[in-house]
Every structure is written in C-alpha cells, then in structure tokens.
Protein backbone atom coordinates (compact mmCIF):
# COMPACT_ATOMS: atom_id res chain seq x y z
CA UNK A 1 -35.67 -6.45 -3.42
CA UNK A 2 -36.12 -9.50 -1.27
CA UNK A 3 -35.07 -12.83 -2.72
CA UNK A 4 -38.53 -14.78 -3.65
CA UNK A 5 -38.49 -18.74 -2.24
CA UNK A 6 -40.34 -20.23 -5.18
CA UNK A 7 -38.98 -22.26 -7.27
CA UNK A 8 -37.45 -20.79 -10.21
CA UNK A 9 -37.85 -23.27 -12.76
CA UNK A 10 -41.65 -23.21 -11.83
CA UNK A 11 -41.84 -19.60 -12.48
CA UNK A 12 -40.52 -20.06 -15.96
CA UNK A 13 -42.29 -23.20 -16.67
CA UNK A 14 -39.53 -25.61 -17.08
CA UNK A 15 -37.99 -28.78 -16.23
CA UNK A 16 -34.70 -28.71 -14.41
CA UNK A 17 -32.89 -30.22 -17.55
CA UNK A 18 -33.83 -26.71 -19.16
CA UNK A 19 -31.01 -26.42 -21.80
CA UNK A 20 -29.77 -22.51 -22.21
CA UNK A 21 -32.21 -21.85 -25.12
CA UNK A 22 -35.04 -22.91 -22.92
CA UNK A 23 -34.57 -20.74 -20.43
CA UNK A 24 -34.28 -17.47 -22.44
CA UNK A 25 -37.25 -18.63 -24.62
CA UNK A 26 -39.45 -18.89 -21.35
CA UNK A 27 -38.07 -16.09 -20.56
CA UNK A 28 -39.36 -13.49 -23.42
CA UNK A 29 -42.33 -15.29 -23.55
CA UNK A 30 -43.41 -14.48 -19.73
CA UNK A 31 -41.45 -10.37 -19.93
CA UNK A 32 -43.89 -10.13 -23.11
CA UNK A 33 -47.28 -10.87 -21.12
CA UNK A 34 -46.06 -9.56 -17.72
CA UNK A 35 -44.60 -6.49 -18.82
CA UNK A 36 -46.45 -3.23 -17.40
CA UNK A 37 -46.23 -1.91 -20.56
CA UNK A 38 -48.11 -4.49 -21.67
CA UNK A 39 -50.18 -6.46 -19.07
CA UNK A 40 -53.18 -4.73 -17.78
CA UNK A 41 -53.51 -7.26 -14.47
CA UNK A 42 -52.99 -5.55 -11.19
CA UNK A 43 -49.97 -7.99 -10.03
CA UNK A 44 -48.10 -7.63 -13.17
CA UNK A 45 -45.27 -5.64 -11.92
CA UNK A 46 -44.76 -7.90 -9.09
CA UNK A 47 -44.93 -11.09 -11.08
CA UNK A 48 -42.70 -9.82 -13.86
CA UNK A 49 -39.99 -8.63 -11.26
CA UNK A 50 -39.92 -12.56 -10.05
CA UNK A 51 -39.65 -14.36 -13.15
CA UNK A 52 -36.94 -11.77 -14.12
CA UNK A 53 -34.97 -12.97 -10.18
CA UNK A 54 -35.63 -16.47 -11.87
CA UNK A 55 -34.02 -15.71 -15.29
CA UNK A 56 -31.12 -13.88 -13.34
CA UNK A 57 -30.23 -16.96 -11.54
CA UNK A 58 -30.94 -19.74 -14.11
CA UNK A 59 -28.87 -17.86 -16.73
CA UNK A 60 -25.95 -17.82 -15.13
CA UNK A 61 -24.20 -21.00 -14.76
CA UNK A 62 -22.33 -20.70 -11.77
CA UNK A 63 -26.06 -19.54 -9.86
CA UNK A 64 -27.97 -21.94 -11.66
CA UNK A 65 -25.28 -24.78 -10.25
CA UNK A 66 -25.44 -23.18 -6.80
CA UNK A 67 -29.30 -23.13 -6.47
CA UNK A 68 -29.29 -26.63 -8.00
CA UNK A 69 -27.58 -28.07 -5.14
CA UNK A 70 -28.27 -25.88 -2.13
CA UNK A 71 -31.60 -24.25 -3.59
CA UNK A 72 -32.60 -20.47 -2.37
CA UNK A 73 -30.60 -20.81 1.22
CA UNK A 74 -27.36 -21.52 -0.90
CA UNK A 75 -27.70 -18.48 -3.19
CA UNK A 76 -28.68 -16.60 0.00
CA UNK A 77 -25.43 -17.96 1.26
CA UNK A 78 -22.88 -17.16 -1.51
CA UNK A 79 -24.36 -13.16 -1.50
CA UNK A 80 -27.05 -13.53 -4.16
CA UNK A 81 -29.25 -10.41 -4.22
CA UNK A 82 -31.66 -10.00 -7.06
CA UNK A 83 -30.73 -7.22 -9.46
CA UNK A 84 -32.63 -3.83 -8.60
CA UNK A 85 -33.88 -1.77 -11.68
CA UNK A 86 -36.13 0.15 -13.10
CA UNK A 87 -38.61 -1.45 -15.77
CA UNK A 88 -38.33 1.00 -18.16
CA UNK A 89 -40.09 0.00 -21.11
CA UNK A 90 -40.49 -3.79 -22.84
CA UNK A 91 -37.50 -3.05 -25.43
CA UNK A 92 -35.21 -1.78 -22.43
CA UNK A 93 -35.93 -5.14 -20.80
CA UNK A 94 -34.83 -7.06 -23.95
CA UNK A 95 -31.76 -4.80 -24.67
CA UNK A 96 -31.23 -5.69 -20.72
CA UNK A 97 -31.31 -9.51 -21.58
CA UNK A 98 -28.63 -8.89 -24.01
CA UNK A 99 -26.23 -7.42 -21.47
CA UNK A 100 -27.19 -3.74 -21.49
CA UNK A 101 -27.79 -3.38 -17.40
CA UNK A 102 -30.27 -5.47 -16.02
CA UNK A 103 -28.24 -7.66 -15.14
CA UNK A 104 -25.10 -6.71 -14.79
CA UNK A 105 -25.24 -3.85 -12.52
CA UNK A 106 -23.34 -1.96 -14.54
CA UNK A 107 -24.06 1.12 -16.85
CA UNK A 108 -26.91 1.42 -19.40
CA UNK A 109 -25.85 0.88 -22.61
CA UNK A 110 -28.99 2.14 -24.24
CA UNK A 111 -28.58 4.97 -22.80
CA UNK A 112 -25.38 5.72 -22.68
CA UNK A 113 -24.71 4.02 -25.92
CA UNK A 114 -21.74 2.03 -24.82
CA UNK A 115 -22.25 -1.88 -24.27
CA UNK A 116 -22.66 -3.27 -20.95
CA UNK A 117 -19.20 -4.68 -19.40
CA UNK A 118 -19.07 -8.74 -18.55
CA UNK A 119 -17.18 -10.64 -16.20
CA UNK A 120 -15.61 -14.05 -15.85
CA UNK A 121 -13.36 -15.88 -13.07
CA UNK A 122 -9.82 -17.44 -14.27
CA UNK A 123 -8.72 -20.16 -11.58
CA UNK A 124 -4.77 -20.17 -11.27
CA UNK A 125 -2.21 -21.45 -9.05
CA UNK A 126 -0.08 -19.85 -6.34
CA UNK A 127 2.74 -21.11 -8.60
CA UNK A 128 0.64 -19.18 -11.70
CA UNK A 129 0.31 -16.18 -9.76
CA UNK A 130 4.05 -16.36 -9.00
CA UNK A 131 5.37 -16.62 -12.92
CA UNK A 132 2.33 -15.18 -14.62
CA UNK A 133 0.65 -17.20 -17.51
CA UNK A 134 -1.26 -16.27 -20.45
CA UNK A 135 -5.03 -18.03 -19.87
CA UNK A 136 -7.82 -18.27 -22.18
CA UNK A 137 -10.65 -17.84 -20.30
CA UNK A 138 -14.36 -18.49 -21.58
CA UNK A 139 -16.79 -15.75 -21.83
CA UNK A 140 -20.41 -15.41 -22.78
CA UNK A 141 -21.44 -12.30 -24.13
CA UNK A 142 -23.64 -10.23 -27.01
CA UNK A 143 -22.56 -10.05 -30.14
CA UNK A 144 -24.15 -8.46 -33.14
CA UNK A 145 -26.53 -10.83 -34.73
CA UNK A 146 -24.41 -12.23 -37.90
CA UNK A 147 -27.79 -12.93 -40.02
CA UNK A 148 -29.44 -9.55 -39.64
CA UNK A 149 -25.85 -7.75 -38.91
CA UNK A 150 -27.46 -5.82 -36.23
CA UNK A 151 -30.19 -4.45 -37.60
CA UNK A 152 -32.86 -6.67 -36.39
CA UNK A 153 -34.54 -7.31 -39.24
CA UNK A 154 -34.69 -9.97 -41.57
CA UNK A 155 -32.52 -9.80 -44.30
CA UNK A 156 -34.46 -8.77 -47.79
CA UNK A 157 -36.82 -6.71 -45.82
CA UNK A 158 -36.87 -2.71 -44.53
CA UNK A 159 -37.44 -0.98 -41.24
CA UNK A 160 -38.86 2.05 -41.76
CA UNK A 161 -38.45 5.65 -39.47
CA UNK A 162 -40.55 5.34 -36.16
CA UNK A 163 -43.46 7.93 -36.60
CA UNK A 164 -43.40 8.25 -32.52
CA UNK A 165 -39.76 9.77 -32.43
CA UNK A 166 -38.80 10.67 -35.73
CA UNK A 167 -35.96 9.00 -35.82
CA UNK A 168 -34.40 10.44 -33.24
CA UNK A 169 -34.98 7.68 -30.77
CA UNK A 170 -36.20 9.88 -27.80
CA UNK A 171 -39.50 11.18 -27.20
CA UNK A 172 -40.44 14.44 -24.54
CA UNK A 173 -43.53 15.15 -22.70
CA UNK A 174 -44.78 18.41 -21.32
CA UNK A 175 -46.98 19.02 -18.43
CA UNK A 176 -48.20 21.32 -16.68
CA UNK A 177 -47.46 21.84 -12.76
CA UNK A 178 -48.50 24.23 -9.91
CA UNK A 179 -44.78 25.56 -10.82
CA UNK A 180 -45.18 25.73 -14.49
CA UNK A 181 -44.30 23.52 -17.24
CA UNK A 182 -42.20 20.04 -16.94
CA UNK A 183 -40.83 18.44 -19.45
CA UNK A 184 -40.11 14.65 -19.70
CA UNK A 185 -37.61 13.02 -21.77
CA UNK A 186 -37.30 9.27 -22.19
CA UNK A 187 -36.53 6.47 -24.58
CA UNK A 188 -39.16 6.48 -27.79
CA UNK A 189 -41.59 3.36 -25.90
CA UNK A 190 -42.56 2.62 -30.12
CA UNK A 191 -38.84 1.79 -31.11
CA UNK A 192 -37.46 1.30 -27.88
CA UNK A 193 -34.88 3.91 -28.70
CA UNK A 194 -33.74 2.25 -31.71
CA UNK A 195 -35.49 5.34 -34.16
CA UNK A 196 -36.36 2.91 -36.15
CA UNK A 197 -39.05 -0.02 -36.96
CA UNK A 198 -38.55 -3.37 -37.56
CA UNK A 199 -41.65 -5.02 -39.59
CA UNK A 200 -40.45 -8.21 -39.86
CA UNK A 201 -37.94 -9.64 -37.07
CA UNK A 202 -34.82 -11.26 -37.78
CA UNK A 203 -35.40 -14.81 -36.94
CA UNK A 204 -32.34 -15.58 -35.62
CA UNK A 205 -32.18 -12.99 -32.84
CA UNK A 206 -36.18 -11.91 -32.40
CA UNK A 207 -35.37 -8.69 -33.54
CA UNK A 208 -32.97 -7.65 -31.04
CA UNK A 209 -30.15 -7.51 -33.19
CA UNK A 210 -27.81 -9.27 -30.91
CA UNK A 211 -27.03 -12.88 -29.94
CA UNK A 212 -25.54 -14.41 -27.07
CA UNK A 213 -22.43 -15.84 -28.15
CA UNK A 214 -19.35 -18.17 -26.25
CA UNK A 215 -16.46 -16.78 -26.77
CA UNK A 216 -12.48 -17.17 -25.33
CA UNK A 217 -10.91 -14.43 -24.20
CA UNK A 218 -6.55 -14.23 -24.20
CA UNK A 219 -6.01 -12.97 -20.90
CA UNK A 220 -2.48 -12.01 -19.73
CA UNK A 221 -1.88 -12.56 -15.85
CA UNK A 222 1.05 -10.52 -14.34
CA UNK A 223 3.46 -12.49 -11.86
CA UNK A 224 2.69 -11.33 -8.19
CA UNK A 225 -1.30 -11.00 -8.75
CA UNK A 226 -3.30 -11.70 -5.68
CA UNK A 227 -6.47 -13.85 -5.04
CA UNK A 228 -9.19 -11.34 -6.21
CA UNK A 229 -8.07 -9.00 -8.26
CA UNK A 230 -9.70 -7.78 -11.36
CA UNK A 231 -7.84 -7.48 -14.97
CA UNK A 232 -9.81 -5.13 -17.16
CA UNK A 233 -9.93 -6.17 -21.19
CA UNK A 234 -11.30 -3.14 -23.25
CA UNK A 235 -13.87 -4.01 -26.12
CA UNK A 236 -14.26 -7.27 -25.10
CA UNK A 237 -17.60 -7.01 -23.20
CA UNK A 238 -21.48 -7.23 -24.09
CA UNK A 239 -22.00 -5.26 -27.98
CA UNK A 240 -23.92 -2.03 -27.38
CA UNK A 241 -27.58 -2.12 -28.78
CA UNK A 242 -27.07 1.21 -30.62
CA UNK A 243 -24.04 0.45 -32.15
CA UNK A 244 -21.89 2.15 -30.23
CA UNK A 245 -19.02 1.19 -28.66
CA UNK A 246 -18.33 -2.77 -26.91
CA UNK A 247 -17.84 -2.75 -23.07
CA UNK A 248 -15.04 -4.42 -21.47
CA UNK A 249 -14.44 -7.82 -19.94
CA UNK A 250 -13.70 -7.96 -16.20
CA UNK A 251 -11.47 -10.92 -15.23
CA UNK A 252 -12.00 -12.18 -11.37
CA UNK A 253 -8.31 -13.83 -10.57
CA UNK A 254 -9.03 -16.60 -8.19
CA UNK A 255 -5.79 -18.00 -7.15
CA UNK A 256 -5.58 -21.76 -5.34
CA UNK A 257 -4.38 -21.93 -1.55
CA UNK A 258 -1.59 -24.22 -1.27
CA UNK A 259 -1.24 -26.10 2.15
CA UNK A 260 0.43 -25.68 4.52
CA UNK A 261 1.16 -21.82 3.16
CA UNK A 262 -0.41 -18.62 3.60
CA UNK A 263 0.21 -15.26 2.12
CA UNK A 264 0.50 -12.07 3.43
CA UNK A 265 1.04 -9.67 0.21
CA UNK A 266 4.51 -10.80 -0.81
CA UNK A 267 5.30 -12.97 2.63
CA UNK A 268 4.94 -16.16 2.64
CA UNK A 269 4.21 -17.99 5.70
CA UNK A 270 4.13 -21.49 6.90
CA UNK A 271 4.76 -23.30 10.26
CA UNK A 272 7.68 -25.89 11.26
CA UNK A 273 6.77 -28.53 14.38
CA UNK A 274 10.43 -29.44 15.63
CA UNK A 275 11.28 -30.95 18.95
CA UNK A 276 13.38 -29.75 21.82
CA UNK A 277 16.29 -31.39 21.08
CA UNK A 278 16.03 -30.14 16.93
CA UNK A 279 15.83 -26.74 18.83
CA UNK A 280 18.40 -26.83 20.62
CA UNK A 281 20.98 -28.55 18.21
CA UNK A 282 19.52 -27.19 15.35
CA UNK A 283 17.60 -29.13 12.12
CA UNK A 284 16.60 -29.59 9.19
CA UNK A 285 12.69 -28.90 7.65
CA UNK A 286 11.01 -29.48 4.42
CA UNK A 287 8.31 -26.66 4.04
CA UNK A 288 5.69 -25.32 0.80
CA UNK A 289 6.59 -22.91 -1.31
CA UNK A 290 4.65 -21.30 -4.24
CA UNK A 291 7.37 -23.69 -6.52
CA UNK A 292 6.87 -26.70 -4.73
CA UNK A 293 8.42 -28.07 -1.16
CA UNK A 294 12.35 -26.97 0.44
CA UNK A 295 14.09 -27.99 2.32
CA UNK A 296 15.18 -25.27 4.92
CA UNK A 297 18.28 -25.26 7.48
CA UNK A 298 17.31 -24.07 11.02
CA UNK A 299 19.93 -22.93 13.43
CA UNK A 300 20.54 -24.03 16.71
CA UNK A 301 19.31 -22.18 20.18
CA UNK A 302 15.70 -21.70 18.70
CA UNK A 303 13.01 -20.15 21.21
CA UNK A 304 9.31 -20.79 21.33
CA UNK A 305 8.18 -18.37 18.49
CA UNK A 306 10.67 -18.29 16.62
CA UNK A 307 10.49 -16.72 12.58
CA UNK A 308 13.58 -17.85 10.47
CA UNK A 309 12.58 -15.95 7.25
CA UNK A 310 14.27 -17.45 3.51
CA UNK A 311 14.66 -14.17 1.85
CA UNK A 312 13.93 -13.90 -2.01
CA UNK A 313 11.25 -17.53 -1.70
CA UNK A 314 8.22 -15.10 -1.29
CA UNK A 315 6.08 -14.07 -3.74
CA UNK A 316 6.73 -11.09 -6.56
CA UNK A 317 5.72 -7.86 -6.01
CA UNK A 318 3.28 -6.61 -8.79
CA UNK A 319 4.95 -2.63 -8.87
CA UNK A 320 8.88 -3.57 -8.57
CA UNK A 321 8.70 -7.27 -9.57
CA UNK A 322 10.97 -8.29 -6.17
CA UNK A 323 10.58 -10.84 -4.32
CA UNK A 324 9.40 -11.02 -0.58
CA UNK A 325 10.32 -13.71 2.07
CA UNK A 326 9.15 -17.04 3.42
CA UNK A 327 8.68 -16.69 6.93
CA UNK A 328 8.93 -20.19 8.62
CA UNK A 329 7.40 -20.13 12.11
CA UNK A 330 8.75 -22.17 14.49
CA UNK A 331 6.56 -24.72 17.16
CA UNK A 332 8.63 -26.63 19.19
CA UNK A 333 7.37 -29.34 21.06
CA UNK A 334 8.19 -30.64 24.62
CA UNK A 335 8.17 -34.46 25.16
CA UNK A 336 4.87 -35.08 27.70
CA UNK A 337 5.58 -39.08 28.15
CA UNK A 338 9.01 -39.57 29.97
CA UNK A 339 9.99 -43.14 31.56
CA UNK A 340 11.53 -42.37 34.79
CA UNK A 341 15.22 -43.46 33.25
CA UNK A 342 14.67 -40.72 30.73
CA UNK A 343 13.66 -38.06 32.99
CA UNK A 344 16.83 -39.02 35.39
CA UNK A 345 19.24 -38.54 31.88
CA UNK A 346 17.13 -34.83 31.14
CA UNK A 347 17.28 -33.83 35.14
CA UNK A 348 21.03 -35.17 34.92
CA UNK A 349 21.76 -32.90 31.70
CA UNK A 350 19.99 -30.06 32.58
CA UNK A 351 22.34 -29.92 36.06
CA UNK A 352 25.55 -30.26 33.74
CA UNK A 353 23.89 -27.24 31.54
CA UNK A 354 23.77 -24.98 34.04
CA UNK A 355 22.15 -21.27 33.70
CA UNK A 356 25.01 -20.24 30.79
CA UNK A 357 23.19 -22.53 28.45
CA UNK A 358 20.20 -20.43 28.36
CA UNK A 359 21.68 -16.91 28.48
CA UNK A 360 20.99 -15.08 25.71
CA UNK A 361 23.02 -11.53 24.35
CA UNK A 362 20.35 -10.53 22.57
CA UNK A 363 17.53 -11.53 24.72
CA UNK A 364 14.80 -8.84 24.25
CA UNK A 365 12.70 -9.52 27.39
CA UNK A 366 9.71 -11.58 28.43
CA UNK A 367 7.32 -8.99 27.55
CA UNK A 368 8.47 -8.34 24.79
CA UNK A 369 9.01 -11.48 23.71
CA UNK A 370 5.31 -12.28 24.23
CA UNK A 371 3.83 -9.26 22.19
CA UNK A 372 5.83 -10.23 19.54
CA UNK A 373 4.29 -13.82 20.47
CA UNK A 374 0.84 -12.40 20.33
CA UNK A 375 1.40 -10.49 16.91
C-alpha cells in the first residue's frame, strides 16, 4: 500500500500536541464510522485504510518523532511502509489496536489465540556490548484490563452467549458453486470471536478487555553482542484477546560506534598516522579500544600498509567467549615541504643507507604486497 502524503494529524482530527489518549480516541471514533462493516459510503474502505497509516505512525513514538521533524519524506526515508492487512471485521480491527497483528506484522492472535509479540530498541555501548549489562528497557504493550479483568464488561453486570455463534466464537457459511457446495468459516462478525456479548462496556477499556500499559522489561545482554541483534523475552509481549497465551518481547540491540574504531565480528580495527622517521625507528601510538584509549608499541622497519594486530583487545566472541584482536593499520606519512638544507641531510643519509637498509627476508613481493594493500 502506497504511503498517503496528507497530513496525519488532519486525518484524525487533531492538533500536533495530541497527547497518547488523543490519538487512540480519534482513532476508534473514525475505525467505528469508516469501517466497511459499518459505513455504507462508497470510499469507506479507502478512507479507513488511511486514517489507520495515520494511527500507525502517530502511535508509535519513535514514527510520530520522525514525521514530526522530517514529515512523510523522512518516514519514507527511515523504511516506513504502511502495514498491509486484511480488514476483517470491526472487532478484529480493535483486537488489532491492542497488539493482535495490525500492526505489528506479526501473527494473529485472535486467531491463533496467542498474543501478538512487541518490540523495543536498548541503546548500549561498545564497552556494554563487550562486558554485557543487565538493562531495563521500557516497553508498551496490552495488558488485561485490571477493572473488568478481561472480560470487557463492566463489573456488576453479565455478558450473555452470542446467539450468532453459540458460543463457539466462529460462524460457517455454505454456498453453492458450479463445483458443489463451499463452505466458509470465519470469526463470529456479532462477538468478534469473543462467543460472547458484552451489554454494557467496561469503561475503562471500551470493552476490549485490554489496556495499553508502560511497562520495564529486565533484559540480560550477553558480552560479545553485535549492533542489531535481537534478544527474544517469552511472555512478555502484547496479552492475547482470548486469553490465551502472552507473546514475547523482541529486544533490537543498538550498540554505539566509538571513533576512531570499527568492528569486524570480533576484530577490532583502527588506523595509526606515523611519520617516516616513527617508521623507520619505530614508535609509540595511543589508539580506541572498546575499554577506552592504549597506548600501543610499534616496531621499527614498518611498510606502507602495515597491520600490527594486539591480540586478546578485540571484542568477545558470543559462542566461546574469546577474545579477538585489535588490528592497528598503519599510514605513514612522507614529509612534502623540505628546505633545501633538509633535503641535502635526507639525500646525504639515504647515500650512507645504501640498498641493505631496505632489504627485506621476508619480503613477499610487490604484487602481493598490493593485493593485500587492496584487501
């Protein structure tokens, strides 16, 4: 579905100081008149699928902050695609708005009867990522409504057995067809699948029996994790809307670049500028490390391209828990502004160096010195 260019907070009726309760009341008041189910205007599908792309994005606080600043172009820009689905019926859209896969992309927990998973983003270190660290990391997700306990309904009064389904929250349809009889199955559209109906809502959670609650989640990062990476919490996602079970929590590791430094699964790497001379006499260098800055001794006789690799300062390895190296790279720079008096002393020098200076035992080869260069 193409991303629509008007403005979202337009579509829902609201000012751009909307608070969080705003936006999902706008929201089930516009699904509730736009709904096919329920709208009998010829547009309704395609209006209700826009103000749904609106709700996706303003719901979400990361989107919402991204569209804020840099409008449809920066949503556009960070991969935002609106959520594909079918409309089902007006209680699948609300069981949807409670986490149960409109928009999460995930499985259907009404039909499938397990909650719809969540997922959150824990920002860590390179030095984090290098001990592990125990995070809490907020989370918003459905929980069963604490006034009606999940029921829906308002305590002190009854739902009673939907006469569409029986109970039994499904409902079949038979038809006849040039090849015979077809039958249709499909969620009960009286109960919404629930089996049951609720006379008087709960007014704390409109009848849905859920609530959208912000909660912290103890997440346990393991040393050597990269930038990316999932870690998978069971139970801890979106409550399912038929009481079965919870889905999980998905946390998105994002782990902080540290200058100067860039990894390369366990390998470190980072560059050294030296000059000729420090080259040839050998030096001294401070470089990063995932712990902070060393200081790192260089030998003498260094070549253009040069790797002296620090074994043990790399990173962890998640299976084995070893360490890899820190592979300094080696520029050497060549002086470009001599006074005449300084290139007479380098002319006079290189003469007393002669061609032994330069000979190297375990010199590999031009060639292959430049592929290795090149790589």
């Amino acid at each position: 579905m193409a991303t629509t260019e008007q403005d979202y907070y337009a579509l829902l009726g609201l000012a751009r100081d909307a608070s969080d309760a705003d936006i999902k009341r706008a929201f089930r008041k516009l699904a509730r008149e736009l709904h096919p189910d329920v709208s009998t205007e010829s547009d309704a599908e395609g209006r209700f699928r826009v103000v749904a792309e609106a709700y996706e994005v303003l719901s979400d606080p990361a989107r919402r902050e991204t569209y804020d600043r840099y409008g449809h172009a920066g949503l556009r820009g960070r991969g935002f695609t609106p959520t594909e689905f079918d409309l089902g019926n007006l209680g699948d859209v609300f069981a949807a708005f409670f986490g149960d896969g409109l928009f999460g992309g995930g499985r259907q927990g009404a039909q499938s009867g397990r909650g719809e998973d969540v997922g959150a983003v824990a920002e860590i270190t390179l030095a984090d990522a290098l001990t592990g660290i125990a995070l809490e990391v907020p989370v918003r997700v459905a929980r069963a409504c604490v006034r009606c306990k999940g029921n829906g309904a308002e305590p002190g009064t009854e739902s009673t057995t939907c006469p569409g389904c029986g109970g039994s929250g499904r409902v079949q349809q038979i038809s006849q067809s040039f090849f015979g009889q077809v039958v249709r199955a499909g969620t009960c559209p009286r109960c919404t699948g629930a089996g049951r109906i609720v006379h008087t809502p709960c007014a704390a959670c409109d009848g849905a029996g859920r609530s959208v609650e912000d909660v912290s989640l103890e997440v346990q990062i393991p040393a050597g994790i990269h930038d990316g990476q999932r870690i998978r919490i069971r139970g801890e996602g979106h409550e399912a809307s038929r009481g079965g079970p919870r889905g999980d929590a998905y946390v998105q590791v994002a782990v902080a670049a540290v200058e100067g430094l860039e990894r390369d699964g366990d390998q470190l790497h980072t560059l050294a500028r030296i000059t000729m001379t420090e080259a040839a006499i050998g030096t001294t260098v401070t470089v990063p490390t995932a712990e902070g800055e060393l200081e790192v001794e260089l030998p003498s006789g260094l070549q253009p391209g040069s790797i002296h690799v620090v074994r043990g300062r790399g990173m962890p390895s998640l299976e084995t828990g070893r360490r890899g190296g820190l592979h300094v790279h080696v520029d050497i720079r060549i002086p470009n502004r001599l006074t005449p008096q300084q290139r007479e002393r380098l002319v006079e020098l290189e003469r007393e160096l002669g061609k032994d200076a330069y000979r190297d035992d375990g010199d590999e080869g031009l060639f292959s010195r430049l592929k290795h260069a090149f790589r």
